[in-house]
PDB file of N, CA and C in Angstrom:
ATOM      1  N   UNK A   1       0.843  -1.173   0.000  1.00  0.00           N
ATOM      2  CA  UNK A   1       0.000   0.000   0.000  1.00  0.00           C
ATOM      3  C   UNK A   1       0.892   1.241   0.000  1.00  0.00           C
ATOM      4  N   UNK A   2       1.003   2.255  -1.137  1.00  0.00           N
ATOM      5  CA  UNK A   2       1.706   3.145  -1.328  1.00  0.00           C
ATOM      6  C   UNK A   2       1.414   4.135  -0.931  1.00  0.00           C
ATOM      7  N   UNK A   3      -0.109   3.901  -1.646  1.00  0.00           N
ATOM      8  CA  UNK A   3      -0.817   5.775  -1.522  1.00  0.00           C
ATOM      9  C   UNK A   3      -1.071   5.924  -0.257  1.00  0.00           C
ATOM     10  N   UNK A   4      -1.476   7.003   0.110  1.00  0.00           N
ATOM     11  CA  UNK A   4      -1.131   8.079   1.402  1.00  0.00           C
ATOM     12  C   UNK A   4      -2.914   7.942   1.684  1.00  0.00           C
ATOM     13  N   UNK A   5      -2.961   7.503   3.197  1.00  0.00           N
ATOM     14  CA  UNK A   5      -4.284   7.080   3.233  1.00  0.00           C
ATOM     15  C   UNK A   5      -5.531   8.642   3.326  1.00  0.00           C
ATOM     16  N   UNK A   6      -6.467   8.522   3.124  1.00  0.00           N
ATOM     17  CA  UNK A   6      -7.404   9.662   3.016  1.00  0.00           C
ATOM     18  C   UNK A   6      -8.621   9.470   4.151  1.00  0.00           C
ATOM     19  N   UNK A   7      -9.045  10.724   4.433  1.00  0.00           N
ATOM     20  CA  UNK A   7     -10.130  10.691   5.791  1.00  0.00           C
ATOM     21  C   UNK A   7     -11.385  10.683   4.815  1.00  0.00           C
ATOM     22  N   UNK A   8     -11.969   9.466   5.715  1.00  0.00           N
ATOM     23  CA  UNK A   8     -13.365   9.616   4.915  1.00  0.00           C
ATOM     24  C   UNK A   8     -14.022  10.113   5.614  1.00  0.00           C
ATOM     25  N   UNK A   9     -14.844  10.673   5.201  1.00  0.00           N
ATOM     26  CA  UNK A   9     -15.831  11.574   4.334  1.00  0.00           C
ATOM     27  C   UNK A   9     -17.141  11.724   5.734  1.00  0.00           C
ATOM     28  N   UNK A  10     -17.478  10.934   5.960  1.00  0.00           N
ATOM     29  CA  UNK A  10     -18.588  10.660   7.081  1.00  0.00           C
ATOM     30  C   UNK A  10     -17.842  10.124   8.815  1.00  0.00           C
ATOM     31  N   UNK A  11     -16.924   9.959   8.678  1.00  0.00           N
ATOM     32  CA  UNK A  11     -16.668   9.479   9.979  1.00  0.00           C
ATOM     33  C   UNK A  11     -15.207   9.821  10.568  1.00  0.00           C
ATOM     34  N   UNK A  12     -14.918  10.822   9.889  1.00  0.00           N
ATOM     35  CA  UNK A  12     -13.456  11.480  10.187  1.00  0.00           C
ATOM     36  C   UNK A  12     -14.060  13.288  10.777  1.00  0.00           C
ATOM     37  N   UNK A  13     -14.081  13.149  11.753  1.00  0.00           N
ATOM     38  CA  UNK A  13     -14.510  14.061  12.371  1.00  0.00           C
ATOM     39  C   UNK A  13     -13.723  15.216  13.034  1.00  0.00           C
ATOM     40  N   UNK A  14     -14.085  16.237  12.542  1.00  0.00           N
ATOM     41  CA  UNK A  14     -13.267  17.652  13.009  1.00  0.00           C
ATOM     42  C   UNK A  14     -13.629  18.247  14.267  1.00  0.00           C
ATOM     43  N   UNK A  15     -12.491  17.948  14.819  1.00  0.00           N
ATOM     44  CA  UNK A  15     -13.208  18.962  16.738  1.00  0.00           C
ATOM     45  C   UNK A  15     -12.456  20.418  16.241  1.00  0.00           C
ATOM     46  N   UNK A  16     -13.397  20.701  17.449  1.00  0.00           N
ATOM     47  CA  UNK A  16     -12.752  22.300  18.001  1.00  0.00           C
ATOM     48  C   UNK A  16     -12.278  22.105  19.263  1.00  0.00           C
ATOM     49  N   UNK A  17     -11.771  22.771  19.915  1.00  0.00           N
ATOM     50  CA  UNK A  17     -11.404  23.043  20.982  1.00  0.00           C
ATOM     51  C   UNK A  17     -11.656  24.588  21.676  1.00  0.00           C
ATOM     52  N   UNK A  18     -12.435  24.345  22.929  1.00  0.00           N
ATOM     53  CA  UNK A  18     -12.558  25.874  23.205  1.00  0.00           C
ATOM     54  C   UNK A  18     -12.546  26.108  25.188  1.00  0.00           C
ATOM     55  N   UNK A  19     -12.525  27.028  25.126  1.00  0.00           N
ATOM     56  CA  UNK A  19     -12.263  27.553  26.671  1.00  0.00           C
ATOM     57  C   UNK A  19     -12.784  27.734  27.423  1.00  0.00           C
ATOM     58  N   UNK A  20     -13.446  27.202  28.936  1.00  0.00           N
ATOM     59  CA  UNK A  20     -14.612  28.249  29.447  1.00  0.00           C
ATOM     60  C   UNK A  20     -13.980  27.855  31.058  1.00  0.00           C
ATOM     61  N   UNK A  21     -14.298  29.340  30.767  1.00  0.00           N
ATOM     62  CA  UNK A  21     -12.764  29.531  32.620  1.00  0.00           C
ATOM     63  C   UNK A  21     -11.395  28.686  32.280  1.00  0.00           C
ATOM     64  N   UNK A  22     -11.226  28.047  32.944  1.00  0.00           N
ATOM     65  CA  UNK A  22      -9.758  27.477  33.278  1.00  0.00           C
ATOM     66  C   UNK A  22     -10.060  25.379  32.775  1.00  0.00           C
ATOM     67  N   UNK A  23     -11.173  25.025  32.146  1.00  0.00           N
ATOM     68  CA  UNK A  23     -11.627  24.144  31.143  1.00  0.00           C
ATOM     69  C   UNK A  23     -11.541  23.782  29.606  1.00  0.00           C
ATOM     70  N   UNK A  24     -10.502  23.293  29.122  1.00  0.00           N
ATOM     71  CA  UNK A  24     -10.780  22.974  27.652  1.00  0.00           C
ATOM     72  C   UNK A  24     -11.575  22.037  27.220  1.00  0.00           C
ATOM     73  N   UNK A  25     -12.347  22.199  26.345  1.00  0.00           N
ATOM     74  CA  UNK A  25     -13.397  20.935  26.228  1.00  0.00           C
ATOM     75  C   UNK A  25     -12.924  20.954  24.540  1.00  0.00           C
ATOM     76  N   UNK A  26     -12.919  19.710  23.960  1.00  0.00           N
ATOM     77  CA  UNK A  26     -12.729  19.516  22.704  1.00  0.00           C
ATOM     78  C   UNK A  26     -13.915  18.389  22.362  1.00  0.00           C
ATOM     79  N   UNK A  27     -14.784  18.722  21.002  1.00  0.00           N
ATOM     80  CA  UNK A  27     -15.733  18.015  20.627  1.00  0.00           C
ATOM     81  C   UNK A  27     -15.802  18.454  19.246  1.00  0.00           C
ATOM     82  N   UNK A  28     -16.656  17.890  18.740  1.00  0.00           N
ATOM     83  CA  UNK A  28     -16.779  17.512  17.274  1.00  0.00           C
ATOM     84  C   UNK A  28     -17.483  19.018  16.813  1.00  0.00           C
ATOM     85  N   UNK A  29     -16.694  19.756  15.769  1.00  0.00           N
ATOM     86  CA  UNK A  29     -17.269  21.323  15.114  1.00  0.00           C
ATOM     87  C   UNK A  29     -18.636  21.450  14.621  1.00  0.00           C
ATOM     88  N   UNK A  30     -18.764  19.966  14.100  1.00  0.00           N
ATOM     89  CA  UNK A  30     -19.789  19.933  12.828  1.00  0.00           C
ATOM     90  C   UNK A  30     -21.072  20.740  13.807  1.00  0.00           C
ATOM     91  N   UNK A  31     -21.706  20.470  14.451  1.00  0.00           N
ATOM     92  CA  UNK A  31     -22.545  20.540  15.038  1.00  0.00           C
ATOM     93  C   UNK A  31     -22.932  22.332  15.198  1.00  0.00           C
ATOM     94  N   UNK A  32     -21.605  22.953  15.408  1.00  0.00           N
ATOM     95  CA  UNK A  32     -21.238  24.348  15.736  1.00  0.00           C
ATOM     96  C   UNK A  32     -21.014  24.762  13.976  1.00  0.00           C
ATOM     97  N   UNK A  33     -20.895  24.544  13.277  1.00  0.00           N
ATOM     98  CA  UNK A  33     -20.843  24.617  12.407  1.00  0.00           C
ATOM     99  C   UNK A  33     -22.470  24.896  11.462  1.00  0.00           C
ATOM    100  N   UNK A  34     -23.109  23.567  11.558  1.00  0.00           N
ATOM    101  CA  UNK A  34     -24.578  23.248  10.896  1.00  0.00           C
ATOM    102  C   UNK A  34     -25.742  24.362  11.443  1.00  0.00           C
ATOM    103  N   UNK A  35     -25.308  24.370  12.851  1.00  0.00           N
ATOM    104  CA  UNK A  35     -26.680  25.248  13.923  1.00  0.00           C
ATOM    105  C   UNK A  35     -26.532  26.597  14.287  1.00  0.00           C
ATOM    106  N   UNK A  36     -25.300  26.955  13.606  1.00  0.00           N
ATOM    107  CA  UNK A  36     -25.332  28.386  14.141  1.00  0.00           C
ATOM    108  C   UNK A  36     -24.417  29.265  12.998  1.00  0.00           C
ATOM    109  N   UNK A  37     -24.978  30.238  12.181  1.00  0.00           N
ATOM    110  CA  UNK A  37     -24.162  31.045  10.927  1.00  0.00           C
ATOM    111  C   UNK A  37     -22.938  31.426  11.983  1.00  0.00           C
ATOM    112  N   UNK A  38     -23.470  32.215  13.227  1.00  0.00           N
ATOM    113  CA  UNK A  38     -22.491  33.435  14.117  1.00  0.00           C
ATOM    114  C   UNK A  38     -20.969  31.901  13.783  1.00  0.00           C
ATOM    115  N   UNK A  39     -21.135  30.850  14.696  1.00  0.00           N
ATOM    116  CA  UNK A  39     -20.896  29.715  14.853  1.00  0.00           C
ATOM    117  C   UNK A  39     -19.455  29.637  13.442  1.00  0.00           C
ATOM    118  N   UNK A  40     -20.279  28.881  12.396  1.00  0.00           N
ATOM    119  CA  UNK A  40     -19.499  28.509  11.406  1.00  0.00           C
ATOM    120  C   UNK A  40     -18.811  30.025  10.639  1.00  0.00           C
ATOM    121  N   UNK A  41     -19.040  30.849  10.604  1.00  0.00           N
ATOM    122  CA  UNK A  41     -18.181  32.594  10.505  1.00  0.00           C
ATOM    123  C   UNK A  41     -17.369  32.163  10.950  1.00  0.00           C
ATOM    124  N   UNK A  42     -17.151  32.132  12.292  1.00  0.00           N
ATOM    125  CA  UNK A  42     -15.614  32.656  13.373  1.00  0.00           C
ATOM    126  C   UNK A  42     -14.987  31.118  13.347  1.00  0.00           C
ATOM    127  N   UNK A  43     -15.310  29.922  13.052  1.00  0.00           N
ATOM    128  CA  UNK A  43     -14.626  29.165  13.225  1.00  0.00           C
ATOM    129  C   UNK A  43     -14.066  28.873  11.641  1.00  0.00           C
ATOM    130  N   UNK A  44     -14.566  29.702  10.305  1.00  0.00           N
ATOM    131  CA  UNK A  44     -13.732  30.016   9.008  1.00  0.00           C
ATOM    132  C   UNK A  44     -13.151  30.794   9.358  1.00  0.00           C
ATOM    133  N   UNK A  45     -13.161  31.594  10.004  1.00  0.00           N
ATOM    134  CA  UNK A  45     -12.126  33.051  10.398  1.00  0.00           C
ATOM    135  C   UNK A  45     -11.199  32.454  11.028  1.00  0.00           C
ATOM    136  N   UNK A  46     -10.897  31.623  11.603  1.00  0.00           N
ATOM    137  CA  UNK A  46      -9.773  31.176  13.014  1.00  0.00           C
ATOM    138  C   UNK A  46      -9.232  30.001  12.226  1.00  0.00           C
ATOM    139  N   UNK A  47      -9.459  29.690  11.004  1.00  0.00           N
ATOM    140  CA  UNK A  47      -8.946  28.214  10.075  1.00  0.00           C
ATOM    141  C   UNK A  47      -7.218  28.484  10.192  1.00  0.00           C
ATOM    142  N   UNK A  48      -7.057  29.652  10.306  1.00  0.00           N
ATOM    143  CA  UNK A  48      -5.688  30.116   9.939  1.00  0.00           C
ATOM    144  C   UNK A  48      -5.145  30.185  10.807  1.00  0.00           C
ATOM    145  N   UNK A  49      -5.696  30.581  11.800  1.00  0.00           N
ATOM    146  CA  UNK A  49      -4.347  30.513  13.546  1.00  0.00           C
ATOM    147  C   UNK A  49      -3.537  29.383  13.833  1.00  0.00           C
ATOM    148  N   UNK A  50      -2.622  29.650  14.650  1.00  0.00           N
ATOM    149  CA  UNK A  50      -2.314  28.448  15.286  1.00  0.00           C
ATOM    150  C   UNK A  50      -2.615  27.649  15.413  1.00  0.00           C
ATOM    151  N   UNK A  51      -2.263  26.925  16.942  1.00  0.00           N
ATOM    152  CA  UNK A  51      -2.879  25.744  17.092  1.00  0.00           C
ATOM    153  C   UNK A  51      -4.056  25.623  18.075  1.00  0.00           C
ATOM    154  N   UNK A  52      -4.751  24.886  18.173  1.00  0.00           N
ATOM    155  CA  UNK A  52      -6.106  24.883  18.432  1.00  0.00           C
ATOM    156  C   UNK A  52      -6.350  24.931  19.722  1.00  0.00           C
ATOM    157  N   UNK A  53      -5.329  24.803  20.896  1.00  0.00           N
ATOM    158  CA  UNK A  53      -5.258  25.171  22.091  1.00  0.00           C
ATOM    159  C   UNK A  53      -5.226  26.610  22.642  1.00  0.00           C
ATOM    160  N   UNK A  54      -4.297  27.099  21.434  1.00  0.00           N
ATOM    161  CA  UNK A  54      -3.910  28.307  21.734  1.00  0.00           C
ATOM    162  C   UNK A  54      -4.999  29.576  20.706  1.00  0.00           C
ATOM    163  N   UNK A  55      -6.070  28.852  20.323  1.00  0.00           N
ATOM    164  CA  UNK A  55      -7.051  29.504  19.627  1.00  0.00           C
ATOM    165  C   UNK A  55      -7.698  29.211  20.822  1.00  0.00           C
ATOM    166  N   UNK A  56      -8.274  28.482  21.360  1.00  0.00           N
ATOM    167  CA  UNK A  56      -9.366  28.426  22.634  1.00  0.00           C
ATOM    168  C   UNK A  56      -8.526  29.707  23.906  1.00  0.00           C
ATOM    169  N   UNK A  57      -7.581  29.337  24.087  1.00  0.00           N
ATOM    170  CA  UNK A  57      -7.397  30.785  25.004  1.00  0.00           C
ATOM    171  C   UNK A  57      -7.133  32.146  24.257  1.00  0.00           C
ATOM    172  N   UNK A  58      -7.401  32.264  23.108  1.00  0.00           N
ATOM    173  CA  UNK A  58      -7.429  33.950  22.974  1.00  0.00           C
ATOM    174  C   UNK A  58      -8.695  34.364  22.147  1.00  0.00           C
ATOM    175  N   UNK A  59      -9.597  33.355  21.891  1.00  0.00           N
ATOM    176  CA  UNK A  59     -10.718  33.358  21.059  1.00  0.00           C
ATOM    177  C   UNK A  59     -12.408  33.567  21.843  1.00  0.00           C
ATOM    178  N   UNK A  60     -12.770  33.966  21.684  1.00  0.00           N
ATOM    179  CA  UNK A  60     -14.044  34.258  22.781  1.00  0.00           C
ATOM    180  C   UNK A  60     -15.775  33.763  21.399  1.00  0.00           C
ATOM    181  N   UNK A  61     -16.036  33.025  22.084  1.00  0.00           N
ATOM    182  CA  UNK A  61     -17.361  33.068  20.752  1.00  0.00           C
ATOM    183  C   UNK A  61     -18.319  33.311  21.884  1.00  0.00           C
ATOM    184  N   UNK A  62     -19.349  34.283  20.858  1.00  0.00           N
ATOM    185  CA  UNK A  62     -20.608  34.297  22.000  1.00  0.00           C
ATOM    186  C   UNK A  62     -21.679  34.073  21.772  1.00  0.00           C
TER     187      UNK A  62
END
């Protein structure tokens, strides 16, 4: 097996990670994504930061 394996499609799941007080909770985006425009905006806006720890402590969603 050569080729470089690929995430499928339905069950390769994208978390976020986010902050509340001195708590990181990491869970699956889609959800934050599907149910809320404010939601899926700021988490296309933040595609580009760092790393995803360090997006939950300087990132505020409300």
């Amino acid at each position: 097996m050569d080729s470089k394996p690929t995430p499928d499609d339905t069950y390769y799941l994208e978390t976020i990670t986010f902050q509340v007080e001195d708590r990181l909770f990491k869970v699956p985006r889609y959800h934050f994504e599907r149910n809320s425009e404010i939601h899926a905006t700021a988490l296309t806006l933040l595609a580009g930061s760092n790393s995803v720890e360090e997006r939950a402590t300087k990132t505020q969603l409300n």
